[in-house]
PDB file of N, CA and C in Angstrom:
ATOM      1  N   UNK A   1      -0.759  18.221 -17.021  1.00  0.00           N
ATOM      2  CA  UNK A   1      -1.000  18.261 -15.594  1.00  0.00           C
ATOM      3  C   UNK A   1      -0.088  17.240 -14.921  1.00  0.00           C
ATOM      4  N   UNK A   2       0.360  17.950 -13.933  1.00  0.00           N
ATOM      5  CA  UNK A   2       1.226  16.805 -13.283  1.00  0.00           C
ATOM      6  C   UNK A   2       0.700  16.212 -12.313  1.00  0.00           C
ATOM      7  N   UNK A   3       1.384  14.696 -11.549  1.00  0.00           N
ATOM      8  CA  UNK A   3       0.942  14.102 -10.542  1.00  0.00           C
ATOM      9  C   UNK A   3       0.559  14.300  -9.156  1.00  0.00           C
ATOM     10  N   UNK A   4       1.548  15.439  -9.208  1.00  0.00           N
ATOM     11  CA  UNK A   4       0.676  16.016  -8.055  1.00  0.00           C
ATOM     12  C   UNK A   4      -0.506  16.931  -7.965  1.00  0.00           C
ATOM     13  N   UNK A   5      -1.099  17.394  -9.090  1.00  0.00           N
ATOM     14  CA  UNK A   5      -2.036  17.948  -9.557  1.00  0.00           C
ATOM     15  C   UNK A   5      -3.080  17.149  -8.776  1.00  0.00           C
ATOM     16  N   UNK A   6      -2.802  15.551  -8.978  1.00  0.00           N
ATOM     17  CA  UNK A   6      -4.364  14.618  -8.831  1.00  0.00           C
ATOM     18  C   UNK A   6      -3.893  14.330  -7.568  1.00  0.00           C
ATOM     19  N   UNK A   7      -2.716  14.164  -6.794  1.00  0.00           N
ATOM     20  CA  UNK A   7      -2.513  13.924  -5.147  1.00  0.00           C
ATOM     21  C   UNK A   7      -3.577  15.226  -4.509  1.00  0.00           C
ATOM     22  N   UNK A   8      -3.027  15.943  -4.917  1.00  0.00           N
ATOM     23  CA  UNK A   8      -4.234  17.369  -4.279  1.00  0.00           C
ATOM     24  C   UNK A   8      -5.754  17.297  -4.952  1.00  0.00           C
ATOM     25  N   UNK A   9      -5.639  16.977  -5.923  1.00  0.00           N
ATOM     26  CA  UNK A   9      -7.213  17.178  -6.356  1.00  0.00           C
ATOM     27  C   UNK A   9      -7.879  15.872  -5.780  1.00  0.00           C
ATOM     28  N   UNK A  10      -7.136  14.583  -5.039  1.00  0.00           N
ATOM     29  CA  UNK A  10      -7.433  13.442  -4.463  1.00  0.00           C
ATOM     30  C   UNK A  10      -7.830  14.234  -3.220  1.00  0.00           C
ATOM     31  N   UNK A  11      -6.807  14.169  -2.301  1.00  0.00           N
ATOM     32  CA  UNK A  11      -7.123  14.677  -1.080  1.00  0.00           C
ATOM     33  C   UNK A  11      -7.910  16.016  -0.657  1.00  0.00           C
ATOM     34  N   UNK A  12      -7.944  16.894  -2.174  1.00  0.00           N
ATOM     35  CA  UNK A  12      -9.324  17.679  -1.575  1.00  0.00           C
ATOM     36  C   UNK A  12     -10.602  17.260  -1.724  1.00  0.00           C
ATOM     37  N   UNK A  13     -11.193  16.338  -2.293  1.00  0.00           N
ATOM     38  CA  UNK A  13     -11.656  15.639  -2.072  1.00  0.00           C
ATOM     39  C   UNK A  13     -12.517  14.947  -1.220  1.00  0.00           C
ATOM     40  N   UNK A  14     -11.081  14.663  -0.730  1.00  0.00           N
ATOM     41  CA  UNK A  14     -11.136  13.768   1.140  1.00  0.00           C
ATOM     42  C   UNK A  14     -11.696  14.716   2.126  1.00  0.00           C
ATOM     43  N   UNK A  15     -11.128  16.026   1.605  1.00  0.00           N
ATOM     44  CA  UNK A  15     -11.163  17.223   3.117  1.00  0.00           C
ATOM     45  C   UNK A  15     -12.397  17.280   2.880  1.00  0.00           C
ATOM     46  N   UNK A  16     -13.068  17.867   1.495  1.00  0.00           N
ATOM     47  CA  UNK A  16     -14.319  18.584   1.058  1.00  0.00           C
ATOM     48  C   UNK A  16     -15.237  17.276   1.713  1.00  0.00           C
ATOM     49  N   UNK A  17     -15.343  16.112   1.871  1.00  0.00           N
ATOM     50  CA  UNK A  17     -15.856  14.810   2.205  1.00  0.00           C
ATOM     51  C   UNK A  17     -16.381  15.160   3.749  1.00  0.00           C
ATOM     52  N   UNK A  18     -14.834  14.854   4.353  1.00  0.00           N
ATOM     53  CA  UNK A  18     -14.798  15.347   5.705  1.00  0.00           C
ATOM     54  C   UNK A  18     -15.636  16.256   6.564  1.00  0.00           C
ATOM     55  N   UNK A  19     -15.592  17.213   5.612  1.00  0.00           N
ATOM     56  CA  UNK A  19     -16.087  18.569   6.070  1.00  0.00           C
ATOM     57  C   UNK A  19     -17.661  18.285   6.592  1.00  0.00           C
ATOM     58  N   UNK A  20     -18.590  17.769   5.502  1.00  0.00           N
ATOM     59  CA  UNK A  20     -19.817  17.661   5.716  1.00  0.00           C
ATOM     60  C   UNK A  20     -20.284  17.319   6.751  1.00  0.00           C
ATOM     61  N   UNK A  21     -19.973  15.651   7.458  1.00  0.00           N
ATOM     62  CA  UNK A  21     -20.386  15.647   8.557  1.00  0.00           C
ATOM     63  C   UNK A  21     -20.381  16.631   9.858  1.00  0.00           C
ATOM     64  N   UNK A  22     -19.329  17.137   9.678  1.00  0.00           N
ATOM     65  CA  UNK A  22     -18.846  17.912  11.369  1.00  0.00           C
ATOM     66  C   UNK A  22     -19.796  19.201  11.461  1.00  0.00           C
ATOM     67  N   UNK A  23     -19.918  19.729   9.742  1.00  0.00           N
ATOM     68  CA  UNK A  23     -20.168  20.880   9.626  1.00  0.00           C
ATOM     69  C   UNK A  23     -22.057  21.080   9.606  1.00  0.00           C
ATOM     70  N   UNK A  24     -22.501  19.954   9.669  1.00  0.00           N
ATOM     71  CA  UNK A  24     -23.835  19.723   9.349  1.00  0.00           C
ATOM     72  C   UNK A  24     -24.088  19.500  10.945  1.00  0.00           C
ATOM     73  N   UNK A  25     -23.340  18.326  11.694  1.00  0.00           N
ATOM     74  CA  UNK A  25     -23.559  17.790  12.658  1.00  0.00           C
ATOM     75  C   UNK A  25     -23.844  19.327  14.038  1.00  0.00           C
ATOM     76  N   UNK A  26     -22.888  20.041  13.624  1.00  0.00           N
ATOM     77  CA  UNK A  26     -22.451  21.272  14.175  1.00  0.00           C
ATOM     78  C   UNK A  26     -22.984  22.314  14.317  1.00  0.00           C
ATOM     79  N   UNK A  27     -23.714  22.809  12.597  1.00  0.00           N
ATOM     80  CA  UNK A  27     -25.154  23.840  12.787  1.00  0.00           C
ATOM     81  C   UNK A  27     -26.788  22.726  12.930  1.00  0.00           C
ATOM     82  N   UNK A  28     -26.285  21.882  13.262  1.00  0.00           N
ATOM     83  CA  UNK A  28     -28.038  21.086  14.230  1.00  0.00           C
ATOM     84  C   UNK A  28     -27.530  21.475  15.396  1.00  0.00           C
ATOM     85  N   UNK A  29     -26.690  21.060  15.969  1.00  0.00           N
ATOM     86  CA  UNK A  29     -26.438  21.779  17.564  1.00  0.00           C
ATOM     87  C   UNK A  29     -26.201  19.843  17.914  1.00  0.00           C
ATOM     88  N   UNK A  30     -25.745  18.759  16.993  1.00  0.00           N
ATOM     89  CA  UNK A  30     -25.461  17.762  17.499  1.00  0.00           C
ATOM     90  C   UNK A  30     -23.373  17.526  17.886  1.00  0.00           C
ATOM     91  N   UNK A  31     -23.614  17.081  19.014  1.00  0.00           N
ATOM     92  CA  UNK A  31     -22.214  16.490  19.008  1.00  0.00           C
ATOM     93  C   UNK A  31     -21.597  15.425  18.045  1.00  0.00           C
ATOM     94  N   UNK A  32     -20.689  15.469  17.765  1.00  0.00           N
ATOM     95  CA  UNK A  32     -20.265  14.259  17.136  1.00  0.00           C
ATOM     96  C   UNK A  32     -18.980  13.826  17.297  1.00  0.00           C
ATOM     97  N   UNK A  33     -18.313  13.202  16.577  1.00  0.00           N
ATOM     98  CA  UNK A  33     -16.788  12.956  16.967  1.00  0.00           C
ATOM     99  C   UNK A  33     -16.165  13.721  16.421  1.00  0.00           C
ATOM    100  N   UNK A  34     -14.618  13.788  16.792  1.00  0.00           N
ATOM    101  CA  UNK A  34     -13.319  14.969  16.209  1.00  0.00           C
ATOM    102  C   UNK A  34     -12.206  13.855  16.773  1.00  0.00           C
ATOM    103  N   UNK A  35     -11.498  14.718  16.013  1.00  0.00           N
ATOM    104  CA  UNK A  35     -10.264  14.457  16.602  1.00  0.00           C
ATOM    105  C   UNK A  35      -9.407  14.637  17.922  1.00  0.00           C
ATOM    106  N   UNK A  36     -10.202  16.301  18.446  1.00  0.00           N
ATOM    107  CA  UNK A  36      -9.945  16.490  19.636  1.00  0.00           C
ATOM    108  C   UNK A  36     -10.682  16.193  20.803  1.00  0.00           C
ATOM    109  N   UNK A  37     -11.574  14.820  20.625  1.00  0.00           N
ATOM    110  CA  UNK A  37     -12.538  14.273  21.676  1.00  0.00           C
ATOM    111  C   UNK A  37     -11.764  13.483  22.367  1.00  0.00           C
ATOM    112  N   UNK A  38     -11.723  13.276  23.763  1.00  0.00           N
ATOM    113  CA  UNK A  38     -11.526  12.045  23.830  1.00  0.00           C
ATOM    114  C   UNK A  38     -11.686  10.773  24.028  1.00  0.00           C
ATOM    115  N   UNK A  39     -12.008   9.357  23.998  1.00  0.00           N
ATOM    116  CA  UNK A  39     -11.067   9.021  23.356  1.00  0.00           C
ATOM    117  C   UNK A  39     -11.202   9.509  21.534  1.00  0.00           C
ATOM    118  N   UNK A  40      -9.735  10.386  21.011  1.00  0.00           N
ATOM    119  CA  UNK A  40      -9.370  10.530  19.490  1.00  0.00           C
ATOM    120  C   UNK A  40     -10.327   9.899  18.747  1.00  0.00           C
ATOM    121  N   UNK A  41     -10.945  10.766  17.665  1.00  0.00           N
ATOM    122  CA  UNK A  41     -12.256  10.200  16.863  1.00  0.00           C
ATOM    123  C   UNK A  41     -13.018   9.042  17.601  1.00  0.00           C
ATOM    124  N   UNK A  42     -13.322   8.641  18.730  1.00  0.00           N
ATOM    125  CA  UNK A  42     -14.249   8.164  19.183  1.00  0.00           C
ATOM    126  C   UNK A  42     -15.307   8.775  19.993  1.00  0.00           C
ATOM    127  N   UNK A  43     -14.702   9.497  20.634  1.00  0.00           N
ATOM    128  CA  UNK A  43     -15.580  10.495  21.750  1.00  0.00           C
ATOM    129  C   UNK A  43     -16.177  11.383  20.879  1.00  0.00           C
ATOM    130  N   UNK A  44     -17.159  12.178  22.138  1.00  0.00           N
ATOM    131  CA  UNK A  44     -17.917  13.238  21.198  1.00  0.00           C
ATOM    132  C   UNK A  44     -17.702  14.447  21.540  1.00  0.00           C
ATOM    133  N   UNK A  45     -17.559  15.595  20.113  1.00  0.00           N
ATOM    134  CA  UNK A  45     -16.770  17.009  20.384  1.00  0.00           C
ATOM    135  C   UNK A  45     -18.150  17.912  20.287  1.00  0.00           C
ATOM    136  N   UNK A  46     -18.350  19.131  21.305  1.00  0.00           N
ATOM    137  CA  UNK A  46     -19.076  20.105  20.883  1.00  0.00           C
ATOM    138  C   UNK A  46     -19.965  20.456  19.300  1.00  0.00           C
ATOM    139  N   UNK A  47     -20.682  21.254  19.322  1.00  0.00           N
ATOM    140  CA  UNK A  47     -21.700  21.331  18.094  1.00  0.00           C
ATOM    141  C   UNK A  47     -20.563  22.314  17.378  1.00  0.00           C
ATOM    142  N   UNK A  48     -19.935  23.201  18.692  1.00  0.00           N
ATOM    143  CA  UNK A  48     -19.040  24.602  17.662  1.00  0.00           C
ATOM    144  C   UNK A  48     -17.684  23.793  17.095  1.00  0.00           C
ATOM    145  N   UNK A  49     -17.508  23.170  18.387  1.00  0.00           N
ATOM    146  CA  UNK A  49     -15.847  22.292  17.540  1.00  0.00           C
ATOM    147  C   UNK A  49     -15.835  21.296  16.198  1.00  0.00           C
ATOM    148  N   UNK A  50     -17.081  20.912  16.006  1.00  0.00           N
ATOM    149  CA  UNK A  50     -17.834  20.409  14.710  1.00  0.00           C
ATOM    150  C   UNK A  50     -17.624  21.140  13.366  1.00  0.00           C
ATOM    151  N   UNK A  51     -18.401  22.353  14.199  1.00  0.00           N
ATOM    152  CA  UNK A  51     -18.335  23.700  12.943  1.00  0.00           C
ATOM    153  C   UNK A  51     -16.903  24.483  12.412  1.00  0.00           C
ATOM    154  N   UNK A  52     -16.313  24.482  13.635  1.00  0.00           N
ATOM    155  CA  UNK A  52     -15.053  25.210  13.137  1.00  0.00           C
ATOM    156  C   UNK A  52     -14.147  23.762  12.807  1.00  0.00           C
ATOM    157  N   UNK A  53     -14.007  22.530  12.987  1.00  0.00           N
ATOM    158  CA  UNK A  53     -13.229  21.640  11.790  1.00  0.00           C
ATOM    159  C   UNK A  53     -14.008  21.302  10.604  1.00  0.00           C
ATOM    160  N   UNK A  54     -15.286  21.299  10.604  1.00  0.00           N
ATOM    161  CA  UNK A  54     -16.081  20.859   9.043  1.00  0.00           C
ATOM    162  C   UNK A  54     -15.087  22.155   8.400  1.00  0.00           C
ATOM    163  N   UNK A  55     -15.641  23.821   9.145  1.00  0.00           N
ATOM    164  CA  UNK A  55     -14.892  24.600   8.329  1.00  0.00           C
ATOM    165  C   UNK A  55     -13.508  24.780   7.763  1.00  0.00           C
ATOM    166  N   UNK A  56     -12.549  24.062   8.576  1.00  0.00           N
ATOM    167  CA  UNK A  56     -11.342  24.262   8.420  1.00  0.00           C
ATOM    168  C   UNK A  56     -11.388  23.142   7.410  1.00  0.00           C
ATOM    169  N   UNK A  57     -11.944  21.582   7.341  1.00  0.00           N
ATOM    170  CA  UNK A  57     -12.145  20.868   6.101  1.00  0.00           C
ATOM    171  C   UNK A  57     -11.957  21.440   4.948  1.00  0.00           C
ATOM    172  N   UNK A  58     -13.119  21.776   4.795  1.00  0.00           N
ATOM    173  CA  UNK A  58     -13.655  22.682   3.763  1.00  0.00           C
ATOM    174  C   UNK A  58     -12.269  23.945   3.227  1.00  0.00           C
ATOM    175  N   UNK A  59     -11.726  24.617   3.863  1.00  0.00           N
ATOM    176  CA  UNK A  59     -10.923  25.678   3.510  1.00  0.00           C
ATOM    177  C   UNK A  59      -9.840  24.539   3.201  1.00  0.00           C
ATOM    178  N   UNK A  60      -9.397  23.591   3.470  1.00  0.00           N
ATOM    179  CA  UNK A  60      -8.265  22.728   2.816  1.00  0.00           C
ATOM    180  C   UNK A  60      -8.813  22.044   1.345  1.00  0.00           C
ATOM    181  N   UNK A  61      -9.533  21.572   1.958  1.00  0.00           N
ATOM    182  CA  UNK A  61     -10.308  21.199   0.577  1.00  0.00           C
ATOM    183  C   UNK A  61     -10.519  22.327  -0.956  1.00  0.00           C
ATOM    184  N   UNK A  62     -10.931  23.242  -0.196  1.00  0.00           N
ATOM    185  CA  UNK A  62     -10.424  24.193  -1.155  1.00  0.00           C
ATOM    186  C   UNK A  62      -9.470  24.447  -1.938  1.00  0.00           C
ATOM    187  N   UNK A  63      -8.373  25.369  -0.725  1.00  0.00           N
ATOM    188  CA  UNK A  63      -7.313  25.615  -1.289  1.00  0.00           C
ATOM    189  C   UNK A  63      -6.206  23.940  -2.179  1.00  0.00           C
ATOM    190  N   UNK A  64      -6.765  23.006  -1.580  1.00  0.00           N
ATOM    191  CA  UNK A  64      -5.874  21.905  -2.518  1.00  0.00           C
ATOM    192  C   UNK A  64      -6.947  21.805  -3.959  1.00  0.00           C
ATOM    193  N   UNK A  65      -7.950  22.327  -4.230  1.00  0.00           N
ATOM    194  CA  UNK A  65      -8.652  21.760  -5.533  1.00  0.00           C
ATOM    195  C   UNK A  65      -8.600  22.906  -6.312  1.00  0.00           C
ATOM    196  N   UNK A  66      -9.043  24.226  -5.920  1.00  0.00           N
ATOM    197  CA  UNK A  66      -9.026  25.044  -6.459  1.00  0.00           C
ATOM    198  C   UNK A  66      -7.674  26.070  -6.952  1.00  0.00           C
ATOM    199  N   UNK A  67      -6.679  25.823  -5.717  1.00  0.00           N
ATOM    200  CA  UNK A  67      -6.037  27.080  -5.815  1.00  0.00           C
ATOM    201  C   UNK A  67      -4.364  26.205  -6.179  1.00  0.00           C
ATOM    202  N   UNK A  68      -4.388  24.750  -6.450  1.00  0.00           N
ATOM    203  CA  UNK A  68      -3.537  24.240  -7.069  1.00  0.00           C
ATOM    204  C   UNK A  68      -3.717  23.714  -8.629  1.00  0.00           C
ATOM    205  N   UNK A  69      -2.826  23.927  -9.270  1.00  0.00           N
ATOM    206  CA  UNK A  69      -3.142  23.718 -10.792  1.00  0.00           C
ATOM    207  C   UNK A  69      -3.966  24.744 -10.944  1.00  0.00           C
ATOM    208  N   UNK A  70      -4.822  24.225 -12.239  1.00  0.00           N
ATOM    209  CA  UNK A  70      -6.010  24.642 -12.672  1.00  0.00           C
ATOM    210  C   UNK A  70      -7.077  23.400 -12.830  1.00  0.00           C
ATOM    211  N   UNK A  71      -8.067  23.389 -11.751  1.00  0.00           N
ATOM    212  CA  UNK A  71      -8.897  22.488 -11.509  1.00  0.00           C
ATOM    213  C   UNK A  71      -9.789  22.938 -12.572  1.00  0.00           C
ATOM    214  N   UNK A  72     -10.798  22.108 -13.474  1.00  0.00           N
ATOM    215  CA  UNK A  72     -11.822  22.004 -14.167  1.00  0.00           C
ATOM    216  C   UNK A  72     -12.846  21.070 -13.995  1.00  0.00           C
ATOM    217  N   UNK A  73     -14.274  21.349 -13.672  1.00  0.00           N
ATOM    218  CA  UNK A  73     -15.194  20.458 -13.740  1.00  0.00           C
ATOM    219  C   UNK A  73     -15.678  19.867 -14.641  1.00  0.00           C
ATOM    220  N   UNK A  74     -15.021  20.329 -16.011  1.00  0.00           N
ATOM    221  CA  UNK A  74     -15.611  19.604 -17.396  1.00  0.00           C
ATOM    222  C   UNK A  74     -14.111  18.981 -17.797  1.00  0.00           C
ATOM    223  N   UNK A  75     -13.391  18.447 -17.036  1.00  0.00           N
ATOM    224  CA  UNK A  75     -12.145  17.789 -17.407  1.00  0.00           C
ATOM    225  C   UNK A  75     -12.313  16.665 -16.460  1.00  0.00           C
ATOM    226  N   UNK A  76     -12.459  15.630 -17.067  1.00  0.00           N
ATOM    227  CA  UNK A  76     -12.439  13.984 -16.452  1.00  0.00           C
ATOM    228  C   UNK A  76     -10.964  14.088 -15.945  1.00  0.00           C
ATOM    229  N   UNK A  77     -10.176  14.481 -15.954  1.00  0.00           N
ATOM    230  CA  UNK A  77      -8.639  13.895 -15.527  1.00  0.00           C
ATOM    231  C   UNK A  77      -8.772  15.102 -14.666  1.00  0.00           C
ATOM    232  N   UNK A  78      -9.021  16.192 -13.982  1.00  0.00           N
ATOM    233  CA  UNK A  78      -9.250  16.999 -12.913  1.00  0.00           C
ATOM    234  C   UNK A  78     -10.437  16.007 -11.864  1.00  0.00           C
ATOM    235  N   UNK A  79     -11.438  15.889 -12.206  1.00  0.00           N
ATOM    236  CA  UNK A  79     -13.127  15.954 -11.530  1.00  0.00           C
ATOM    237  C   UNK A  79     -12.470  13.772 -11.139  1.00  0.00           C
ATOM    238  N   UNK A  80     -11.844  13.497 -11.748  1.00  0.00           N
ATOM    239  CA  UNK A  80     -11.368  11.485 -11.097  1.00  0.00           C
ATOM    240  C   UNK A  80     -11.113  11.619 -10.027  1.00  0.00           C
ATOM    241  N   UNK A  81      -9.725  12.344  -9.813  1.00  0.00           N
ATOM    242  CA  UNK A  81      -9.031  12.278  -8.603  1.00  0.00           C
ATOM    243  C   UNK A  81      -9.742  12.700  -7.734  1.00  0.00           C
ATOM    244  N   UNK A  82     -10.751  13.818  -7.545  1.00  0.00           N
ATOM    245  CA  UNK A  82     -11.426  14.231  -7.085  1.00  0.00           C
ATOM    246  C   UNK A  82     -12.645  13.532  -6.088  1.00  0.00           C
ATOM    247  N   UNK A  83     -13.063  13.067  -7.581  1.00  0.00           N
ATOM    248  CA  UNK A  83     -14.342  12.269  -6.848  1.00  0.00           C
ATOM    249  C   UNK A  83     -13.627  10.561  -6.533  1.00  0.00           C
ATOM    250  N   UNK A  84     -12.527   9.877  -6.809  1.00  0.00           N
ATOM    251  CA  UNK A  84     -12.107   9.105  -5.992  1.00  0.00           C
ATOM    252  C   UNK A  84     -11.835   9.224  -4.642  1.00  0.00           C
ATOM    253  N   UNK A  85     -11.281  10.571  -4.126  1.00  0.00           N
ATOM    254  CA  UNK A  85     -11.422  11.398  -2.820  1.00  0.00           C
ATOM    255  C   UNK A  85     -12.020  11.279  -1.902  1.00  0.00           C
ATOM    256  N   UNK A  86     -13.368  12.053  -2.591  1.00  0.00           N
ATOM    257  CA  UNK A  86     -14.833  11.649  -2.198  1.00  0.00           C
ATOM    258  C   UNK A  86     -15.200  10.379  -1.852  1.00  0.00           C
ATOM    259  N   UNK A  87     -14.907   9.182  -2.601  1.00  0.00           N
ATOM    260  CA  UNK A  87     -15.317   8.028  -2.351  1.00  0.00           C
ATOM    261  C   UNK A  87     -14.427   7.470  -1.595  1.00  0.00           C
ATOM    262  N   UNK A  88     -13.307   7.301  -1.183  1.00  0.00           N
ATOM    263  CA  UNK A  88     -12.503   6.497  -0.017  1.00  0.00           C
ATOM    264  C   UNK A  88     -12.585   7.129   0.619  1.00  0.00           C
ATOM    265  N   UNK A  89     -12.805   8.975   1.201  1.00  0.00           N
ATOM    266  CA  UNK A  89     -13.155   9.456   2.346  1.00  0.00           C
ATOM    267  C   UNK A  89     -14.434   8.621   2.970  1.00  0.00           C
ATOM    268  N   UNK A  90     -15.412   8.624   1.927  1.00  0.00           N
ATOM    269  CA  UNK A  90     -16.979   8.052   2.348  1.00  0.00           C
ATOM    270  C   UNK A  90     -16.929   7.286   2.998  1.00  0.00           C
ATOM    271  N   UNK A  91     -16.315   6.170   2.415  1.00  0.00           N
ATOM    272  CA  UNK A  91     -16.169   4.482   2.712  1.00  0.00           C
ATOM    273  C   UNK A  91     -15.338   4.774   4.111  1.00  0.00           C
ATOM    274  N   UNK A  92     -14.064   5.325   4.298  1.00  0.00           N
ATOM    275  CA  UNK A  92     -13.578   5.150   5.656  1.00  0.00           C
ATOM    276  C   UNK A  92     -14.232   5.491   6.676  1.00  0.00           C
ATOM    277  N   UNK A  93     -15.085   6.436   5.956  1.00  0.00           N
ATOM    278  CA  UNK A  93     -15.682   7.241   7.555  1.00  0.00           C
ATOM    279  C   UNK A  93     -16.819   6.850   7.523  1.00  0.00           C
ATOM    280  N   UNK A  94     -17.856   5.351   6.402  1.00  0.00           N
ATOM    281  CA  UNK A  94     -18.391   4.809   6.983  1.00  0.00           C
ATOM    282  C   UNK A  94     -18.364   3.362   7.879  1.00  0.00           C
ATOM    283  N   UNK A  95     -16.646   3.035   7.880  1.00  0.00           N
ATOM    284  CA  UNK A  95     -15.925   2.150   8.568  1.00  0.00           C
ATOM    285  C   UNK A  95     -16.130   2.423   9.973  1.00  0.00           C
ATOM    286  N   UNK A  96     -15.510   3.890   9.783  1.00  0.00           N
ATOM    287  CA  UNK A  96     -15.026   4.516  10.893  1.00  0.00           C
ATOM    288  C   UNK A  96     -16.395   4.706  11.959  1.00  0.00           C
ATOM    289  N   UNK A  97     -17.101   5.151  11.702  1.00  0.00           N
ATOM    290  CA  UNK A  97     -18.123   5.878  12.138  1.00  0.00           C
ATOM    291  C   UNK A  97     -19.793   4.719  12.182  1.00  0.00           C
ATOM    292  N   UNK A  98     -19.631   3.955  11.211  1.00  0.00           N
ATOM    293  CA  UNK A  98     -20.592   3.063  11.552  1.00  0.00           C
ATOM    294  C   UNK A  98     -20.803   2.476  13.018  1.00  0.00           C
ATOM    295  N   UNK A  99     -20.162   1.552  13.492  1.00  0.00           N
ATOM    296  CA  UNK A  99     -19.688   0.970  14.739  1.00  0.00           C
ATOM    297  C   UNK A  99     -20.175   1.768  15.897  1.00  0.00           C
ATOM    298  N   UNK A 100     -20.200   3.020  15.744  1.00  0.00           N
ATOM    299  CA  UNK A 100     -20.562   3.688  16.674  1.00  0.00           C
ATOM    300  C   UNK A 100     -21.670   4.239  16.781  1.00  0.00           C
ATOM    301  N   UNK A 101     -22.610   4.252  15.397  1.00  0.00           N
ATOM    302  CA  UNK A 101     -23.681   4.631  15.191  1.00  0.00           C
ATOM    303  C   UNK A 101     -24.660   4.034  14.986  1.00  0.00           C
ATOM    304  N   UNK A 102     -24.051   1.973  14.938  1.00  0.00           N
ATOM    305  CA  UNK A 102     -25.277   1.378  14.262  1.00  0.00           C
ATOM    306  C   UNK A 102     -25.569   0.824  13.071  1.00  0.00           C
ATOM    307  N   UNK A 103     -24.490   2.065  12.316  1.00  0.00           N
ATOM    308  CA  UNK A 103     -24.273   1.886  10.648  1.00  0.00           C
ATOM    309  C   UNK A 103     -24.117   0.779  10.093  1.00  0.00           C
ATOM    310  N   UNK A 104     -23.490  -0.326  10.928  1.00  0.00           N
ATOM    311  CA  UNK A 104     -22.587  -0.826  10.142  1.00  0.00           C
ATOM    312  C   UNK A 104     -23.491  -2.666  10.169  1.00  0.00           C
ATOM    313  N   UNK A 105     -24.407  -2.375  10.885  1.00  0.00           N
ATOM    314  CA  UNK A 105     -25.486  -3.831  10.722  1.00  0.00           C
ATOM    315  C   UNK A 105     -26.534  -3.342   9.436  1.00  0.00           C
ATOM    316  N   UNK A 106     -26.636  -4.480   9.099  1.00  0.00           N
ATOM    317  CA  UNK A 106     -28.441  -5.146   8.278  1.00  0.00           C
ATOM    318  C   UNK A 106     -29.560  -4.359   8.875  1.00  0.00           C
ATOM    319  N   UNK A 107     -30.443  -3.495   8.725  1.00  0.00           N
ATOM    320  CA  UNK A 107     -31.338  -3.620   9.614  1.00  0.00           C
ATOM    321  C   UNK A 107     -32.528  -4.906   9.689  1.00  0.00           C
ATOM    322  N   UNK A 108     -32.938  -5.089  10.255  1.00  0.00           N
ATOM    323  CA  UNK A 108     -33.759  -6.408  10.065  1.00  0.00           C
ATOM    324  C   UNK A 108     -35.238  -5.404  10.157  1.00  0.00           C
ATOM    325  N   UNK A 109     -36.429  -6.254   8.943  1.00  0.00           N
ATOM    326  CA  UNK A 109     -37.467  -6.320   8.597  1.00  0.00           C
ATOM    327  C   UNK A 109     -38.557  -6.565   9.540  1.00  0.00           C
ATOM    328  N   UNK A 110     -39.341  -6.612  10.024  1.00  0.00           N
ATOM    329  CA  UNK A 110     -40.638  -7.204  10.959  1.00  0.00           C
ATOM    330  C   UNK A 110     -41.752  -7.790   9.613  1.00  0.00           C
ATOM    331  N   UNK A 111     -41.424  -8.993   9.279  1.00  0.00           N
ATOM    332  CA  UNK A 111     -42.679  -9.373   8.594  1.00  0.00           C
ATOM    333  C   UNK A 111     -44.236  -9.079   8.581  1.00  0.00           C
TER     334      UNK A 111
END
């Protein structure tokens, strides 16, 4: 397998990551952020503009995991790059996205 095998099986990953929020946020009927809000990922985009980028996520995410190489879920050197993906998508977009939601404090206890 070559290196770019795991650049794509990285970044689908990222997309397949991506996807969830917009696409979840989108069939509740909640707004959330996009890219085409403005202000750029800060503002908040429609429930449908949610749905149709989670979806378009998702179809990249795809086509980079599945329809490059030959991806395997019982192959550790396919399913790494992958789920490293997964995990620096997570982490950025709970960088990203905390701040605006709250996320990103302690909550504090009431004794």
């Amino acid at each position: 397998m070559s290196e770019l095998h795991w650049v794509a099986y990285f970044f689908g990953g990222a997309f397949v990551t991506n996807a969830i929020p917009h696409f979840v946020s989108g069939v509740c009927g909640e707004p959330f952020q996009s890219p085409f809000a403005q202000p750029h990922g800060k503002g908040l985009s429609s429930s449908t503009v949610n749905v149709l980028w989670g979806f378009f996520n998702l179809a990249v995410g795809y086509l980079l995991t599945c329809r490059v190489g030959d991806f395997a879920l019982r192959a550790l050197g396919d399913v790494l790059p992958f789920g490293l993906g997964i995990l620096v998508m997570g982490l950025v977009s709970a960088r990203l996205f905390g701040p605006l939601h709250g996320g990103d404090r302690p909550r504090r206890t009431v004794p």
